[in-house]
Structures are given as structure tokens and as C-alpha cells.
C-alpha atoms as a PDB file:
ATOM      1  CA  UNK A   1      -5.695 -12.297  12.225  1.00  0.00           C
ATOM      2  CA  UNK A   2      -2.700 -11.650  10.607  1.00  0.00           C
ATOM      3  CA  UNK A   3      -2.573 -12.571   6.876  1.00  0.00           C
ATOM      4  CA  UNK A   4       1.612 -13.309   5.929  1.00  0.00           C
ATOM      5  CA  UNK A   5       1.702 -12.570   2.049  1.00  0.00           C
ATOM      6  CA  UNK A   6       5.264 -12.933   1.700  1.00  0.00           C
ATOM      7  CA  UNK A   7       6.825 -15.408   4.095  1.00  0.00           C
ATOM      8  CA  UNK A   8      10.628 -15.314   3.258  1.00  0.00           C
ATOM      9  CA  UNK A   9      10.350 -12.022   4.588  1.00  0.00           C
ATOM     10  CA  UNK A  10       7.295 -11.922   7.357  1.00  0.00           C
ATOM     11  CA  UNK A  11       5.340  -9.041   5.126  1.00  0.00           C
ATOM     12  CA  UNK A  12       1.449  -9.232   6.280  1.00  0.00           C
ATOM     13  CA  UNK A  13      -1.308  -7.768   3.825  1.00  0.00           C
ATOM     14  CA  UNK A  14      -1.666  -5.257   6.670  1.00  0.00           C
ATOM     15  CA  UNK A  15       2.138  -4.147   5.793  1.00  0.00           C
ATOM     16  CA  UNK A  16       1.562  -4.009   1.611  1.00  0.00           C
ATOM     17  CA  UNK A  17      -1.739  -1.720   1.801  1.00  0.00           C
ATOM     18  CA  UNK A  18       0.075   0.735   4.452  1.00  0.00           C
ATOM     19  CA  UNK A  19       3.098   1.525   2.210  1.00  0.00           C
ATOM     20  CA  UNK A  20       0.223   1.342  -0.862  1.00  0.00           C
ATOM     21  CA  UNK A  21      -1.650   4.511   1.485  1.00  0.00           C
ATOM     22  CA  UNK A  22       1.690   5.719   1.627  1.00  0.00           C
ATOM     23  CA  UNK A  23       2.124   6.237  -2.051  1.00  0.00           C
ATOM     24  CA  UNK A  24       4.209   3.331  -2.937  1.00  0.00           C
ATOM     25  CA  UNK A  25       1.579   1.719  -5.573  1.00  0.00           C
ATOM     26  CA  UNK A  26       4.226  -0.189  -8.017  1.00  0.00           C
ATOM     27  CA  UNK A  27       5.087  -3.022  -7.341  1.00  0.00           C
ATOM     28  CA  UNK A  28       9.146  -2.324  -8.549  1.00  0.00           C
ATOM     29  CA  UNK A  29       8.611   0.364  -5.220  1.00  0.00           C
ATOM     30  CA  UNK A  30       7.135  -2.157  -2.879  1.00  0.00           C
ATOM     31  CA  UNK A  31       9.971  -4.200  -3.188  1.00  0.00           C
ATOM     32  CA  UNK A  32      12.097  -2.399  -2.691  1.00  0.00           C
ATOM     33  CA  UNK A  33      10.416  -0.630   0.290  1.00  0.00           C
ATOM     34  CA  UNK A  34       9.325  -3.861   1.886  1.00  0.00           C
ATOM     35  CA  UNK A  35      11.679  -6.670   0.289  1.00  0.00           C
ATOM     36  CA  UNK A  36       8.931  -8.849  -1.099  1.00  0.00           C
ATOM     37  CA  UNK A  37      10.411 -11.150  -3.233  1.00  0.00           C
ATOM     38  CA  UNK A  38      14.147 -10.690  -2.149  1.00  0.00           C
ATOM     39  CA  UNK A  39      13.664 -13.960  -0.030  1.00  0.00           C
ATOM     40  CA  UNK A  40      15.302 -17.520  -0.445  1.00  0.00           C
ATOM     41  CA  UNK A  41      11.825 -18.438  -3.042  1.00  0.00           C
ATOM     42  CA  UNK A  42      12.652 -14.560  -4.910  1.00  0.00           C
ATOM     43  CA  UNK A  43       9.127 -14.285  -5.233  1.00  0.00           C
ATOM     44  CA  UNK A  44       7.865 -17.193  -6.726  1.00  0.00           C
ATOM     45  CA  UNK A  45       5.724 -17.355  -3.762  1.00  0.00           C
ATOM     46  CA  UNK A  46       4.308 -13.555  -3.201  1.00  0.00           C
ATOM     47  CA  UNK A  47       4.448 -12.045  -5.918  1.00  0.00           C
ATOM     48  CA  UNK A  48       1.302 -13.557  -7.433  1.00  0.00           C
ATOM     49  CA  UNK A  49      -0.178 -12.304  -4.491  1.00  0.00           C
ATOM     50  CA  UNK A  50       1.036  -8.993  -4.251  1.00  0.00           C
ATOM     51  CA  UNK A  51      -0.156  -7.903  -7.618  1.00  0.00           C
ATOM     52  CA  UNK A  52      -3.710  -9.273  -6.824  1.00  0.00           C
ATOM     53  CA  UNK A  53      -3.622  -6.734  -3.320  1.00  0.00           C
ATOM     54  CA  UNK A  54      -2.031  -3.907  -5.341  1.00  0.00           C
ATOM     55  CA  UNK A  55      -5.234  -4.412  -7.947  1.00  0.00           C
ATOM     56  CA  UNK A  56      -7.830  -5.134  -5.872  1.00  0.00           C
ATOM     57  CA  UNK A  57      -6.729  -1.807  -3.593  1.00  0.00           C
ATOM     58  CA  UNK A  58      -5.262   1.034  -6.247  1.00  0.00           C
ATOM     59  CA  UNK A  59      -8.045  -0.080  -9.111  1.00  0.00           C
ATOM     60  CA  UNK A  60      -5.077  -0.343 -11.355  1.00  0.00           C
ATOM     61  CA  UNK A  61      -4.366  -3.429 -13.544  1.00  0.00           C
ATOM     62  CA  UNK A  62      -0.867  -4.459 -13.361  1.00  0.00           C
ATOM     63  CA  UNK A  63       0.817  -5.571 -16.917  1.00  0.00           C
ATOM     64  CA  UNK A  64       1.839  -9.386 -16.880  1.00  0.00           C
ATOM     65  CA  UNK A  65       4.599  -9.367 -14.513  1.00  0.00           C
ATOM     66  CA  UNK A  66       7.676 -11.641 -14.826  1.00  0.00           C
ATOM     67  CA  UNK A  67       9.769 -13.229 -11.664  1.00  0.00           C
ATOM     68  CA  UNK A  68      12.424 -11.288 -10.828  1.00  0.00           C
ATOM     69  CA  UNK A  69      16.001 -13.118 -11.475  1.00  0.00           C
ATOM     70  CA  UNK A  70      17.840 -15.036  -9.042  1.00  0.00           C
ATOM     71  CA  UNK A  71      20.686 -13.866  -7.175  1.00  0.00           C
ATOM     72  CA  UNK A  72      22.452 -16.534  -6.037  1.00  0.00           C
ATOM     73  CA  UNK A  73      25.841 -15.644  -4.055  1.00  0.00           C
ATOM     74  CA  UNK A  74      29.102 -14.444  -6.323  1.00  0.00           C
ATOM     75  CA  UNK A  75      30.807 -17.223  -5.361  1.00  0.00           C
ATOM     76  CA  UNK A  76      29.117 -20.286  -3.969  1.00  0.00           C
ATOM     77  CA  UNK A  77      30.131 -20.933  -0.649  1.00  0.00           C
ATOM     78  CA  UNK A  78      29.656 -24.574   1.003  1.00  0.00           C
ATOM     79  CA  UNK A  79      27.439 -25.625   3.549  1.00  0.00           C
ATOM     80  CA  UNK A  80      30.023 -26.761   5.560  1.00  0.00           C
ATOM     81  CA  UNK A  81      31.690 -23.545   5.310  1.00  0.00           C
ATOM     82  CA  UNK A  82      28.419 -21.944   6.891  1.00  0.00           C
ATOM     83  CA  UNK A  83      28.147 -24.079   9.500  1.00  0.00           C
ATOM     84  CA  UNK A  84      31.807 -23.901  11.067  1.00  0.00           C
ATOM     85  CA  UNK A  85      32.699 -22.542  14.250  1.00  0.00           C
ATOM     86  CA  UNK A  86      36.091 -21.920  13.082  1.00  0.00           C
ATOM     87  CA  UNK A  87      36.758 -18.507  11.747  1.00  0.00           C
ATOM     88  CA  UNK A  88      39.170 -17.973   9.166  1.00  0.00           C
ATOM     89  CA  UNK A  89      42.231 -15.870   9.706  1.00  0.00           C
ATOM     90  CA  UNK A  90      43.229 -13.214   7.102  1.00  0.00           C
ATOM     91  CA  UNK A  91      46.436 -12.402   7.553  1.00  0.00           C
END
């Protein structure tokens, strides 16, 4: 059975300790490799988590880690905008 550690972004436990054998043992690089915490909860959800699999695998005690900061969009865009059909001509 599968176990989903980050669900934003469908990353199993299986998926964290194969790029961990694959030499990616911080958690800065599994981000980025895998996009944990780049999701719509940016982390707040997996990244708890994540430390606790890259201890319990590498031996290694992770400092205390903060969230990473939200990117919300440069400009906000509606959600009416998102859910048109109609397509807005540049011209």
C-alpha cells in the first residue's frame, strides 16, 4: 500500500526514500527534485513529515525547519476569470 506523504503533489514515501538512495538527502534538494511543498498547502502539510522520513532513513537530525513562504500569484487573478470560456484577445 501506497503511503501519499505529500498530497498537493501525489509524492508517496516510496518516491522520498528513492531520490534519498539517490543522493538527494536535504530536504532544500528534495524539493526541489520532487516539489514537496510547492502545492496549494506549501507544505504545511508534508513537510513535518518529510523531515521525520529523511531522519528516520539518513540517521541525520534535521535543524528546526521553518515553512517555506507563500507564493501567491503576481497579480491576483479572479475566480471568475479562471473559470471563463472566453479567451481574451491581445491585440
Amino acid at each position: 500500500m501506497k503511503k501519499i506523504v505529500c498530497r498537493c503533489e501525489d509524492i508517496t514515501e516510496e518516491d522520498i526514500i528513492k531520490a534519498i538512495d539517490e543522493g538527494y538527502t536535504d530536504l532544500e534538494e528534495l524539493r526541489k527534485k520532487l516539489r514537496i511543498g510547492m502545492g496549494p498547502c506549501q507544505g504545511r502539510v508534508c513537510i513535518q513529515l518529510v523531515i521525520r522520513i529523511i531522519e528516520d532513513y539518513t540517521g541525520k537530525k534535521l535543524s528546526k525547519v521553518s515553512y517555506p513562504n507563500p507564493r501567491p500569484p503576481i497579480i491576483p487573478v479572479s475566480l471568475g476569470t479562471l473559470a471563463s470560456d472566453k479567451h481574451e484577445k491581445k491585440g
